[in-house]
C-alpha atoms as a PDB file:
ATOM      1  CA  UNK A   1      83.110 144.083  51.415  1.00  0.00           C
ATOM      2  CA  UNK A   2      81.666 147.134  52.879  1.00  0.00           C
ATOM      3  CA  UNK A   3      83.781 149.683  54.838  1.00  0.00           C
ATOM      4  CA  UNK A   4      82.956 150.180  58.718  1.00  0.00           C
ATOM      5  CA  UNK A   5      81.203 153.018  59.598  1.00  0.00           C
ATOM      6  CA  UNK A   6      83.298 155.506  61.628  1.00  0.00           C
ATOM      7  CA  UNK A   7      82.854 155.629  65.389  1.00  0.00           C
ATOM      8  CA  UNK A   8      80.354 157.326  67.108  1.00  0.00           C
ATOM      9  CA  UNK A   9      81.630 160.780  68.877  1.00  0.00           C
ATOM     10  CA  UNK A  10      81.485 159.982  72.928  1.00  0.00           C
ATOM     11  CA  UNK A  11      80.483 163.708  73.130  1.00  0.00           C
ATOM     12  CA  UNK A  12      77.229 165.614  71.437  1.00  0.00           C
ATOM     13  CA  UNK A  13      77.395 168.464  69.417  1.00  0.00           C
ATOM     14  CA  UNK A  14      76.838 171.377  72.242  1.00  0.00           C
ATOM     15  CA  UNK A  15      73.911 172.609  70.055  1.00  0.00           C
ATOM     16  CA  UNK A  16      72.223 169.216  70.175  1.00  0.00           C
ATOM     17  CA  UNK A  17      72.727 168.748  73.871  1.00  0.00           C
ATOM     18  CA  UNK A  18      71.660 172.654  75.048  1.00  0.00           C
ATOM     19  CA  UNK A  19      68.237 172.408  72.710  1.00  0.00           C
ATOM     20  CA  UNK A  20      67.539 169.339  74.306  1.00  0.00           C
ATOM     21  CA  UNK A  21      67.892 170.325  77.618  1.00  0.00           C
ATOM     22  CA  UNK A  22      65.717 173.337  76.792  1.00  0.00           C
ATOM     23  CA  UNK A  23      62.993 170.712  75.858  1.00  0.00           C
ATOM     24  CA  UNK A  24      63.937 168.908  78.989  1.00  0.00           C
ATOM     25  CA  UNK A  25      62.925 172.494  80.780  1.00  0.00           C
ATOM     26  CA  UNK A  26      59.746 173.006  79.030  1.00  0.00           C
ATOM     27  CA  UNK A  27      58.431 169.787  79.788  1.00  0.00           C
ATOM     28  CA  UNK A  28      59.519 169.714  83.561  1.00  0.00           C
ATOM     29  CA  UNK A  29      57.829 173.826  84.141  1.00  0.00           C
ATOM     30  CA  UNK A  30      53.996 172.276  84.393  1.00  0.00           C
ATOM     31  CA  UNK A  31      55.206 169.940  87.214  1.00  0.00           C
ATOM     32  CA  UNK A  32      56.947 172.454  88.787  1.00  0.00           C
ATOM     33  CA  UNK A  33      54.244 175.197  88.683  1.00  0.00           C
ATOM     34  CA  UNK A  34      51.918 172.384  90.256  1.00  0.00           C
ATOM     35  CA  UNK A  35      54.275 171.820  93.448  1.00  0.00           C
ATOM     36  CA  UNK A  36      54.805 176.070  93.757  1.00  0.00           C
ATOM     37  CA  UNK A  37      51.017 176.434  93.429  1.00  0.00           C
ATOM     38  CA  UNK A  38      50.272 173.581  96.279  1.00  0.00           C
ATOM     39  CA  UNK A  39      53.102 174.784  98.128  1.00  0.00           C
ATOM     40  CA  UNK A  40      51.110 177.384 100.301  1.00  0.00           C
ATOM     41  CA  UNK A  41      48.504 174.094 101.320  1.00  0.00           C
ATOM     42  CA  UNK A  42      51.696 172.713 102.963  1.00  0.00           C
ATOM     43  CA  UNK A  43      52.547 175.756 104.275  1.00  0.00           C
ATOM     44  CA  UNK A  44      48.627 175.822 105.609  1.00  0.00           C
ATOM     45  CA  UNK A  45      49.249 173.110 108.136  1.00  0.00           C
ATOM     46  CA  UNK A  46      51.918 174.798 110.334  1.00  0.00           C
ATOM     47  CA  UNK A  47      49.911 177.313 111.264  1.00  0.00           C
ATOM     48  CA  UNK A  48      47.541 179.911 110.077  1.00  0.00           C
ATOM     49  CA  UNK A  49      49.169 182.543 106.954  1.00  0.00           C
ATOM     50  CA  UNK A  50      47.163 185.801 105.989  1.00  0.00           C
ATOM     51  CA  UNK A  51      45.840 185.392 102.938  1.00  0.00           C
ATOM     52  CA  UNK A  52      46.832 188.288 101.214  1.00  0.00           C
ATOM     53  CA  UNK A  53      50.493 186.802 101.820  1.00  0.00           C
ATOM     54  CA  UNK A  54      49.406 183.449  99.811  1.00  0.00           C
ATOM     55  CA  UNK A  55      47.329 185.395  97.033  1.00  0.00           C
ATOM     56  CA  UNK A  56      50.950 187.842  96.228  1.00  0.00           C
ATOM     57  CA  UNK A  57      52.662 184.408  96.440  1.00  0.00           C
ATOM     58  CA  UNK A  58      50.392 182.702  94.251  1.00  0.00           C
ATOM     59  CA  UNK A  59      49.965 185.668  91.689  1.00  0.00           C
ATOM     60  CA  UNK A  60      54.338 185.468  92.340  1.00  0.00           C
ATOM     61  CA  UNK A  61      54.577 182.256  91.220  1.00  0.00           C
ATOM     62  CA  UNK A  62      52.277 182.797  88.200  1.00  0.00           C
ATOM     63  CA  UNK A  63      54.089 185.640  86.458  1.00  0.00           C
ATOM     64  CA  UNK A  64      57.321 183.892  86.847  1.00  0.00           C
ATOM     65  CA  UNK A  65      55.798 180.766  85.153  1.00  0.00           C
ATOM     66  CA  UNK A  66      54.808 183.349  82.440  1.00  0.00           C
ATOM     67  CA  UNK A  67      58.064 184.884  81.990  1.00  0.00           C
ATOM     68  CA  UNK A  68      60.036 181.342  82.182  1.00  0.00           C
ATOM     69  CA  UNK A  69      57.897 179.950  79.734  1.00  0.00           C
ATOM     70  CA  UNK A  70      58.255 182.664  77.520  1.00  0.00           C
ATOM     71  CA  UNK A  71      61.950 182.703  77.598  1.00  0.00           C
ATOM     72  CA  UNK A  72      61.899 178.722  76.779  1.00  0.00           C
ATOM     73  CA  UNK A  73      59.617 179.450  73.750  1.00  0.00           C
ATOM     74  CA  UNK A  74      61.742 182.070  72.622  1.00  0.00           C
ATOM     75  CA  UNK A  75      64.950 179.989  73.053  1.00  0.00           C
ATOM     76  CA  UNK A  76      63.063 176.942  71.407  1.00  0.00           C
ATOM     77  CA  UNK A  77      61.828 179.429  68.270  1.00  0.00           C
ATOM     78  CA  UNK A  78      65.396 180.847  68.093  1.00  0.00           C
ATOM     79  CA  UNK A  79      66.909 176.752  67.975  1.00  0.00           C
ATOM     80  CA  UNK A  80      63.800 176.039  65.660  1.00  0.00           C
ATOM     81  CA  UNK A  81      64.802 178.939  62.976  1.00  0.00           C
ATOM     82  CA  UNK A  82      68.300 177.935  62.987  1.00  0.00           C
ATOM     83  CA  UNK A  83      67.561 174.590  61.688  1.00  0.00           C
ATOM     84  CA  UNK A  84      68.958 171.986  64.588  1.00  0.00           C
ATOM     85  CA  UNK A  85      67.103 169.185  64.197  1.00  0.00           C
ATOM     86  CA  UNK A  86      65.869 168.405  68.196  1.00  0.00           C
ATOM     87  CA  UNK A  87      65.668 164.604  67.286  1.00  0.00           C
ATOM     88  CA  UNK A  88      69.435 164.215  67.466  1.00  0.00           C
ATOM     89  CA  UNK A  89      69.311 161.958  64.319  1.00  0.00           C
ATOM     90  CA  UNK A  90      72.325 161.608  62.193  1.00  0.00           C
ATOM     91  CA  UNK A  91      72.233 161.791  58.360  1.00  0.00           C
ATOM     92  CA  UNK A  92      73.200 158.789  56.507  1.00  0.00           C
ATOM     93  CA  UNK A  93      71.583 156.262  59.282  1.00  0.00           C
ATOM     94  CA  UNK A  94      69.143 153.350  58.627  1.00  0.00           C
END
């Protein structure tokens, strides 16, 4: 007769569950960048904007897509090098 396993936790490891999340980020920035970069044609319709205002907003919006990503990558490397696995497998599962 073979023993039950024990029960699942309810909660994730806080390791697990932040690295995700941090995936979660990294996959949602390209969408995001796409809606602040068409923002300003939205913005077009309600009346005229000087375009030296949309090309600092635009040239905004791409160095802080820059510096987020590079902060996820850094935080992914750091979560990589540690040796979490992202997958959120458990050992000893079939």
């Amino acid at each position: 007769m073979k023993t039950p396993l024990p029960p699942r936790p309810v909660f994730l490891a806080r390791q697990g569950y932040r690295s995700r999340r941090m995936i979660d980020l990294s996959r949602l920035l390209p969408v995001a960048g796409l809606f602040l970069f068409l923002l300003p044609l939205l913005h077009q319709t309600s009346g005229p904007v000087g375009t030296s205002a949309t090309l600092v907003y635009l040239f905004s919006v791409w160095f802080g897509l820059i510096v987020v990503a590079g902060l996820l990558a850094r935080r992914l490397s750091r979560v990589d090098e540690d040796g979490s696995d992202a997958g959120g497998d458990r050992e000893g599962e079939s």
